[in-house]
Protein backbone atom coordinates (compact mmCIF):
# COMPACT_ATOMS: atom_id res chain seq x y z
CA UNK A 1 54.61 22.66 -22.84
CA UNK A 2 52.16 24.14 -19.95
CA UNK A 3 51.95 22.24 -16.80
CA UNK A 4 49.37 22.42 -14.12
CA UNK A 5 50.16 20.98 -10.49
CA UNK A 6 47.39 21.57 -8.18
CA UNK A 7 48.27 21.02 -4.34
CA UNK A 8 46.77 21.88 -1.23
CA UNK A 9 44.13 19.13 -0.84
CA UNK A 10 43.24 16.72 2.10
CA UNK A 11 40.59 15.92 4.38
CA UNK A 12 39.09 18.66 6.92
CA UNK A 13 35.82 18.19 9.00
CA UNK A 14 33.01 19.82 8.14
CA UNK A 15 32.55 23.27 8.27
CA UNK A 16 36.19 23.75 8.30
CA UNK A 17 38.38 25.73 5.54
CA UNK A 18 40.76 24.62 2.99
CA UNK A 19 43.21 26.26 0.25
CA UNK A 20 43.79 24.40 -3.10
CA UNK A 21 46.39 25.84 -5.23
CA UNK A 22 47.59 25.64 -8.91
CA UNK A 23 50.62 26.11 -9.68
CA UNK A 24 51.59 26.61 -13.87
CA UNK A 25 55.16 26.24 -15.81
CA UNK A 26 56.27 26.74 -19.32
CA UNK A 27 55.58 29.99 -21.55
CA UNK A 28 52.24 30.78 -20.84
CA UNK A 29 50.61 33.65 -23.40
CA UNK A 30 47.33 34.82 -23.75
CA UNK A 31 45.19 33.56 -21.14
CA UNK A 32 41.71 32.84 -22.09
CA UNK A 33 40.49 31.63 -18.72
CA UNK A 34 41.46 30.25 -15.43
CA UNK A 35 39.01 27.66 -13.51
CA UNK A 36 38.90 24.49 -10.84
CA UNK A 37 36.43 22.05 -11.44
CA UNK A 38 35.30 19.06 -9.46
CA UNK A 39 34.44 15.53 -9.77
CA UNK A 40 33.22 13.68 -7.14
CA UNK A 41 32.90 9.75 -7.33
CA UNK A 42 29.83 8.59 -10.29
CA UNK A 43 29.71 12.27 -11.30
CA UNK A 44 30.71 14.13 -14.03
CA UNK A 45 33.33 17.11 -13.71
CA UNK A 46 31.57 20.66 -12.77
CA UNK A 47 32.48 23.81 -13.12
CA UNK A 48 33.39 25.32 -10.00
CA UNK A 49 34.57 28.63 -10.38
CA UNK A 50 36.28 30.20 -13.21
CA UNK A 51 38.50 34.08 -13.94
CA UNK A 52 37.85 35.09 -17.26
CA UNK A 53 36.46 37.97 -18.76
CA UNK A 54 33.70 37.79 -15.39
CA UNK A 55 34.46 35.77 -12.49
CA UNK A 56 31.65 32.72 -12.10
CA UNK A 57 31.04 30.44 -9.50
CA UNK A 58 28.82 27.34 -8.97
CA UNK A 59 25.84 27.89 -7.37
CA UNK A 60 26.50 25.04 -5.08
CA UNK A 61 29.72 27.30 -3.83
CA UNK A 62 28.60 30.81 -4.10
CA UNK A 63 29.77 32.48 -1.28
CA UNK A 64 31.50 29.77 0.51
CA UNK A 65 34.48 29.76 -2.44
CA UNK A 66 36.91 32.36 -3.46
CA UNK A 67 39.22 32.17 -6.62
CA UNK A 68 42.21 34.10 -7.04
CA UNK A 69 45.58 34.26 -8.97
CA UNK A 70 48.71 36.13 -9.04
CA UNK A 71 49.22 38.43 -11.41
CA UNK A 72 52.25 36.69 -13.08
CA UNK A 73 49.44 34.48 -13.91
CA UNK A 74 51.42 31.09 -12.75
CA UNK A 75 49.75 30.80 -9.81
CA UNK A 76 46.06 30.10 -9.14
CA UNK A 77 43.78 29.50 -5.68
CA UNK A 78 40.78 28.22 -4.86
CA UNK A 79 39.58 29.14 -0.93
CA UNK A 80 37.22 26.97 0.31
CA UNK A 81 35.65 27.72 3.55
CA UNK A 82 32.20 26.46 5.33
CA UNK A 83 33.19 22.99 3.82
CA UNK A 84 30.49 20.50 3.31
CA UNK A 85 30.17 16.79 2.52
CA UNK A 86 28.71 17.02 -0.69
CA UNK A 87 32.23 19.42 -1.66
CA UNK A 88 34.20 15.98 -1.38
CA UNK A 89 35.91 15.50 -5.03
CA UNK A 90 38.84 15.72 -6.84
CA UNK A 91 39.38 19.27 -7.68
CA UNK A 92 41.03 20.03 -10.76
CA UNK A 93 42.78 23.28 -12.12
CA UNK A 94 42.38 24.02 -15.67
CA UNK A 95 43.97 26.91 -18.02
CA UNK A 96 42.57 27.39 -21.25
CA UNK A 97 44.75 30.26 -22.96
CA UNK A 98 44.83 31.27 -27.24
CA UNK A 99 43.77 34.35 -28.99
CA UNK A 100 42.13 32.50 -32.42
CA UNK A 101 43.01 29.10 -31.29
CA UNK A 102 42.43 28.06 -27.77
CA UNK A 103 44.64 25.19 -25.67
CA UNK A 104 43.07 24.03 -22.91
CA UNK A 105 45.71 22.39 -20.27
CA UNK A 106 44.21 20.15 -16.77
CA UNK A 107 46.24 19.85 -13.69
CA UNK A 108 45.98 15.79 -12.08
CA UNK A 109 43.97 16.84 -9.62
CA UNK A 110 43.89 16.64 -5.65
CA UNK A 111 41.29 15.22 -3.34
CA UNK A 112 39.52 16.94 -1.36
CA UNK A 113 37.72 15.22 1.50
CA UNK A 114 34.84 16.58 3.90
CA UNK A 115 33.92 13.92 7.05
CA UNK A 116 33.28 14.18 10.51
């Protein structure tokens, strides 16, 4: 069984920097995709940047955010730097791996809070 534990969350002032990270265990195979999302409070989750085939980001965080992962592919990151308010959520990791049929796995998430 695949388990996500994302860590690295907390509250930083604005226009400060902060580094989520993911880690996985269990026999991981055939990785589809890699990706954090983001759901702040009376939102729905959003994609916030994903390693795939192409690496995508949220407009919202285009240039601010940088993904990564290690090649042993248990570890993931999420750099977040010129923090703003609206970037206050719960950020979640998510692995979604299968060659015919995909299994898609969600960390618990960590919050992330921007205030002055």
């Amino acid at each position: 069984q695949v388990q996500l534990a994302e860590s690295g969350g907390g509250l930083v002032q604005p226009g400060g920097s902060l580094r989520l990270s993911c880690a996985a265990s269990g026999s991981i195979s055939n990785i589809y995709a890699r990706a954090w999302y983001r759901q702040a409070p009376g939102k729905q989750r959003e994609l916030v940047a994903r390693i795939g085939d192409s690496t995508n980001y949220a407009g919202s965080v285009r240039g601010r955010f940088t993904i990564s992962g290690d090649n042993d592919k248990k570890k993931m990151y999420l750099q977040m730097n010129s923090l703003k308010p609206e970037d206050t959520a719960v950020y979640y990791c998510n692995l979604v791996v299968g060659l015919m049929v995909r299994r898609e796995y969600w960390g618990r998430g960590t919050q992330v809070t921007v205030s002055s």
